[in-house]
N, C-alpha and C. Protein backbone atom coordinates (compact mmCIF):
# COMPACT_ATOMS: atom_id res chain seq x y z
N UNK A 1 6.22 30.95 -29.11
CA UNK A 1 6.13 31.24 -27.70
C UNK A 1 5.10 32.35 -27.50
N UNK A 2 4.43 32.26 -26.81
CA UNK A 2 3.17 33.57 -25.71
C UNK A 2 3.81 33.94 -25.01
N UNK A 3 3.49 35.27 -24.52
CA UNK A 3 3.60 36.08 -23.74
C UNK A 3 2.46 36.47 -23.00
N UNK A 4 1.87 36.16 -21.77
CA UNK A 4 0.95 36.87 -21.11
C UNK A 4 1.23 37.53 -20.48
N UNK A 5 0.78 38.84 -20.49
CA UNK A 5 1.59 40.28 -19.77
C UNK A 5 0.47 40.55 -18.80
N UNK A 6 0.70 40.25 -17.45
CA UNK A 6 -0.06 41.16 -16.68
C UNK A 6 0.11 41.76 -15.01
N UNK A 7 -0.99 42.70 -15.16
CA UNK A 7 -0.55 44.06 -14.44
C UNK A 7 -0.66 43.89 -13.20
N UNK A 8 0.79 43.88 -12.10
CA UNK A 8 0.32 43.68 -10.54
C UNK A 8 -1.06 44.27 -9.88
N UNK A 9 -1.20 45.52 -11.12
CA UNK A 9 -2.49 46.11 -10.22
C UNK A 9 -3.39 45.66 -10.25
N UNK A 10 -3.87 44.62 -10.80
CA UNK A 10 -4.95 44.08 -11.49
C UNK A 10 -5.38 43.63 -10.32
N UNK A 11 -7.03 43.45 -9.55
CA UNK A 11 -7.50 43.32 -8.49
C UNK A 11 -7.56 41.74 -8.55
N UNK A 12 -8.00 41.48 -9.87
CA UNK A 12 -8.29 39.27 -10.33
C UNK A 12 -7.06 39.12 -11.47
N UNK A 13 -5.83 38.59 -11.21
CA UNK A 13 -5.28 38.80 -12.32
C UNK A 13 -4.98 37.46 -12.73
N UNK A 14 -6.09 36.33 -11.59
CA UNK A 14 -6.10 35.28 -11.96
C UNK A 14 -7.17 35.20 -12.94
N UNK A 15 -8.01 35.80 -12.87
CA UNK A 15 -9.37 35.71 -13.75
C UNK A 15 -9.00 35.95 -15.30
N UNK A 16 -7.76 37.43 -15.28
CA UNK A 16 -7.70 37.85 -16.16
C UNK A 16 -6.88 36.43 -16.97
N UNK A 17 -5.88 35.86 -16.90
CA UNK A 17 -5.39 34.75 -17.09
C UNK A 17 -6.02 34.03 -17.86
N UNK A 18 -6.95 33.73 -16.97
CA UNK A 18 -7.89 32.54 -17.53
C UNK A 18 -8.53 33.17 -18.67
N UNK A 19 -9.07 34.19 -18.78
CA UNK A 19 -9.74 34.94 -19.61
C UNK A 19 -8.90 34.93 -21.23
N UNK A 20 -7.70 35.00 -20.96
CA UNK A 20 -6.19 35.42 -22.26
C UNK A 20 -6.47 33.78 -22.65
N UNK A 21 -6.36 32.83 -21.77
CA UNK A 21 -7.04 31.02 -21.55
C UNK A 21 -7.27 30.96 -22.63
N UNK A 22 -8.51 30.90 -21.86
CA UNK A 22 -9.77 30.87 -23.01
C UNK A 22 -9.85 31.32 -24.51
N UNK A 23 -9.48 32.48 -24.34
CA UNK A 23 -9.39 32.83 -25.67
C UNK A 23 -8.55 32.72 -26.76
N UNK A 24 -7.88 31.76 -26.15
CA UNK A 24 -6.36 31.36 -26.96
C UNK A 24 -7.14 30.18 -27.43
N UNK A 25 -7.96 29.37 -26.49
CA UNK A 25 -8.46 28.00 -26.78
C UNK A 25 -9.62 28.09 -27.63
N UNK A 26 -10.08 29.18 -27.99
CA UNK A 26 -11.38 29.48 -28.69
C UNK A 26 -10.19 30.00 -30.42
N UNK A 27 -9.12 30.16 -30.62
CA UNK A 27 -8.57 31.05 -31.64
C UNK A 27 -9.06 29.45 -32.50
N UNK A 28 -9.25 29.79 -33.92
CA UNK A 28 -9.74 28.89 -34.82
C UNK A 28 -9.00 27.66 -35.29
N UNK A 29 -7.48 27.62 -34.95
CA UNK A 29 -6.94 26.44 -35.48
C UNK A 29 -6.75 25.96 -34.76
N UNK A 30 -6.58 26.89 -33.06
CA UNK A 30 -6.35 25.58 -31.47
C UNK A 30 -5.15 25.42 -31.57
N UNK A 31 -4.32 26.08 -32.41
CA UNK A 31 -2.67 25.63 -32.02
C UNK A 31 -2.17 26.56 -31.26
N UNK A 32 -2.84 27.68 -30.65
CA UNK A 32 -2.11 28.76 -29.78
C UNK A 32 -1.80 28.05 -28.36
N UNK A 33 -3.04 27.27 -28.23
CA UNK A 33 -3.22 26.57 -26.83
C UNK A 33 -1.54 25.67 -26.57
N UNK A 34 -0.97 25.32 -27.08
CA UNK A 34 0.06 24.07 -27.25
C UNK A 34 0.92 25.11 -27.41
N UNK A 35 1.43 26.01 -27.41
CA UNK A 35 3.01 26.81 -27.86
C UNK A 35 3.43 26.92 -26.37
N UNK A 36 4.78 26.96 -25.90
CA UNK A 36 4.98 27.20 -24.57
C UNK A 36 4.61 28.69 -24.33
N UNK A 37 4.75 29.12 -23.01
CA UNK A 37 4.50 30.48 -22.26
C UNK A 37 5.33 30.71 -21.52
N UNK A 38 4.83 32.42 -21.38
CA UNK A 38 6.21 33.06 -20.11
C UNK A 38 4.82 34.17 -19.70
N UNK A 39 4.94 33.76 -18.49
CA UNK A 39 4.12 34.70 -17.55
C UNK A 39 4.75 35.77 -16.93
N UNK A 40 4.20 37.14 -17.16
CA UNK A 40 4.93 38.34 -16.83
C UNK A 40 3.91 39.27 -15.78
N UNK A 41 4.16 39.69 -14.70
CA UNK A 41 3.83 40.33 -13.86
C UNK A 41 4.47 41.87 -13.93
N UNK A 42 3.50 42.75 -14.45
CA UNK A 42 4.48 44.12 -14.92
C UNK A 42 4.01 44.91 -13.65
N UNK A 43 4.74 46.40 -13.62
CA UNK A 43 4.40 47.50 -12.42
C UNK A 43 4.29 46.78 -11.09
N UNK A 44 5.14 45.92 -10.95
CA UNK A 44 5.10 45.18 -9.46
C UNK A 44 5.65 46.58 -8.41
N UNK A 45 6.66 47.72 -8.90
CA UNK A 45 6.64 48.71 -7.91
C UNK A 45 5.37 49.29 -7.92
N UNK A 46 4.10 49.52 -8.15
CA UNK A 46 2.88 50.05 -7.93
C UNK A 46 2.07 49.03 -6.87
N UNK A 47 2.51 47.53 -6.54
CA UNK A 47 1.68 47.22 -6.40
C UNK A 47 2.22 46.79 -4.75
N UNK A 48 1.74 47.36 -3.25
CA UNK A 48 2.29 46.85 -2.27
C UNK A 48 3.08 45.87 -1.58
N UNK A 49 1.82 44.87 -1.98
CA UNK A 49 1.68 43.60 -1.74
C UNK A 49 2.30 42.60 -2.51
N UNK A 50 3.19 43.18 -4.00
CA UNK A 50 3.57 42.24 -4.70
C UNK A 50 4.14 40.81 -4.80
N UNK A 51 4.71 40.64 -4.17
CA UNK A 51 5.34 39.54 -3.70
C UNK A 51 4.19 38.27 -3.29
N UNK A 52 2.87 38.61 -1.94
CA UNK A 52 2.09 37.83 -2.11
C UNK A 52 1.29 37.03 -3.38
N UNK A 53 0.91 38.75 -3.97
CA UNK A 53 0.11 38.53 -5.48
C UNK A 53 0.88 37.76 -6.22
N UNK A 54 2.25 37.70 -6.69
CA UNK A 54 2.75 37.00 -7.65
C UNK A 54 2.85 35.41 -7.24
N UNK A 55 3.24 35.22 -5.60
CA UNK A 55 2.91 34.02 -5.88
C UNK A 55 1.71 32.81 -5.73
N UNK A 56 0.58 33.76 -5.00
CA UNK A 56 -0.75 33.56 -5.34
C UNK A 56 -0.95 32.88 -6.91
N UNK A 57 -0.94 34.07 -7.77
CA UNK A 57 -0.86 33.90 -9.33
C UNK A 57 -0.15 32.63 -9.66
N UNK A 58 1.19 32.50 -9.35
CA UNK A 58 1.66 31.47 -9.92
C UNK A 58 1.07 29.91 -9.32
N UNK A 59 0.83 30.28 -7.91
CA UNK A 59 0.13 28.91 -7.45
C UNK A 59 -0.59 28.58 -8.00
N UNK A 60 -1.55 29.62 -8.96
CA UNK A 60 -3.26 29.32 -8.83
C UNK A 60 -2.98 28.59 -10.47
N UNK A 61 -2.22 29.59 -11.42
CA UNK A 61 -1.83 29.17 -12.37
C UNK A 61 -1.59 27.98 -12.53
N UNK A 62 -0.86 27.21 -11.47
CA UNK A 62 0.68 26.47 -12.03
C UNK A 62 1.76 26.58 -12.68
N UNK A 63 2.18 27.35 -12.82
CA UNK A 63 3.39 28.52 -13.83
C UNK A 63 4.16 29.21 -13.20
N UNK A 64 5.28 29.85 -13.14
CA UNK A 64 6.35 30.50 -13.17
C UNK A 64 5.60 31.65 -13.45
N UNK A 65 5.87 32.96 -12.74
CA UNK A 65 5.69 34.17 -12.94
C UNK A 65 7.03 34.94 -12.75
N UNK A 66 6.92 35.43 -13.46
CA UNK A 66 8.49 36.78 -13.64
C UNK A 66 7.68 38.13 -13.49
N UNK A 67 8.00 38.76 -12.24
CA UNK A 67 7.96 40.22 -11.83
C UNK A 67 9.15 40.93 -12.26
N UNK A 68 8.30 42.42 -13.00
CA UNK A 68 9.33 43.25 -13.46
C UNK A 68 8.65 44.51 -12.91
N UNK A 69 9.68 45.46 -13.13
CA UNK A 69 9.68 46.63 -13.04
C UNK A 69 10.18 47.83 -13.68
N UNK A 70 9.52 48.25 -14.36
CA UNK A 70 10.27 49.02 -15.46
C UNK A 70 11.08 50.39 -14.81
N UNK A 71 10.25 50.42 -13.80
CA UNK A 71 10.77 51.74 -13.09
C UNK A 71 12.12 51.59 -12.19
N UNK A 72 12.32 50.45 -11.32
CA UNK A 72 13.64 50.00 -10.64
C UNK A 72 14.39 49.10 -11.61
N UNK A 73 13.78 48.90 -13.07
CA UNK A 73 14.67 47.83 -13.72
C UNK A 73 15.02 46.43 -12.60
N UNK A 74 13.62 46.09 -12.13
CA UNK A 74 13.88 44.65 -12.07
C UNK A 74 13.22 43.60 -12.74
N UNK A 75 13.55 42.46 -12.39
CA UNK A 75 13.53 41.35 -13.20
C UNK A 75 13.23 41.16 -14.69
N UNK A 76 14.07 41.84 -15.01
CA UNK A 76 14.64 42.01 -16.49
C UNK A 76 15.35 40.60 -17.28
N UNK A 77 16.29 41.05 -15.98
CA UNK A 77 17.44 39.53 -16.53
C UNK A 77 17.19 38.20 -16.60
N UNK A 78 15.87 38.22 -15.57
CA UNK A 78 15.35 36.54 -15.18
C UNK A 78 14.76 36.29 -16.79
N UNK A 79 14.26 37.47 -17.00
CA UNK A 79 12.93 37.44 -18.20
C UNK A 79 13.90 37.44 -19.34
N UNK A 80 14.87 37.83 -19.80
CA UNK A 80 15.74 37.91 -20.87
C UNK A 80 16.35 36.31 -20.84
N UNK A 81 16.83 35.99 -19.73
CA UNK A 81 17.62 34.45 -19.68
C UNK A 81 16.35 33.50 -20.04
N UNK A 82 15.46 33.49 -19.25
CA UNK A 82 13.56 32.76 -19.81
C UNK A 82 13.98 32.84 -21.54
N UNK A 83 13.96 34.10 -21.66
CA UNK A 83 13.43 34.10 -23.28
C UNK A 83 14.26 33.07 -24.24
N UNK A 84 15.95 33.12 -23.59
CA UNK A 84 16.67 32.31 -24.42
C UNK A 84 16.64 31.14 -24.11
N UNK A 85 15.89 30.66 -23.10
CA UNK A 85 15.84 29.19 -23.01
C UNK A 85 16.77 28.44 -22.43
């Protein structure tokens, strides 16, 4: 399983995405591309607007995004129950 971790603050955090993409699809044996994923949206209390941004992201993606917050301890549990499948 992947983990792409990224930061509500991020101004393109669709770009950045694509960018983690790519470079999974460039790794030399090409089997990173094929493992499932969990998309993580971190410091969503830093970021105003969060709620739009995340589901922007997930639209643009096609994916499930899980917003957390380390500071209010949210969406922890969504992301812990995700992990076990």
């Amino acid at each position: 399983m992947l983990y792409y971790i990224l930061d509500a603050t991020d101004e393109n955090s669709v770009g950045t995405y694509r960018i983690l993409l790519k470079e999974l699809e460039n790794y030399p044996s090409g089997s990173l591309t094929s493992k499932s994923t969990i998309v993580v949206c971190i410091k969503i209390d830093i970021e105003e607007n969060w709620e739009i941004k995340v589901k922007f992201l997930s639209s643009s993606i096609g994916q499930e995004v899980i917003e957390t917050s380390d500071k209010h301890s949210i969406g922890f549990e969504k992301l812990v129950t995700k992990l076990r499948g």
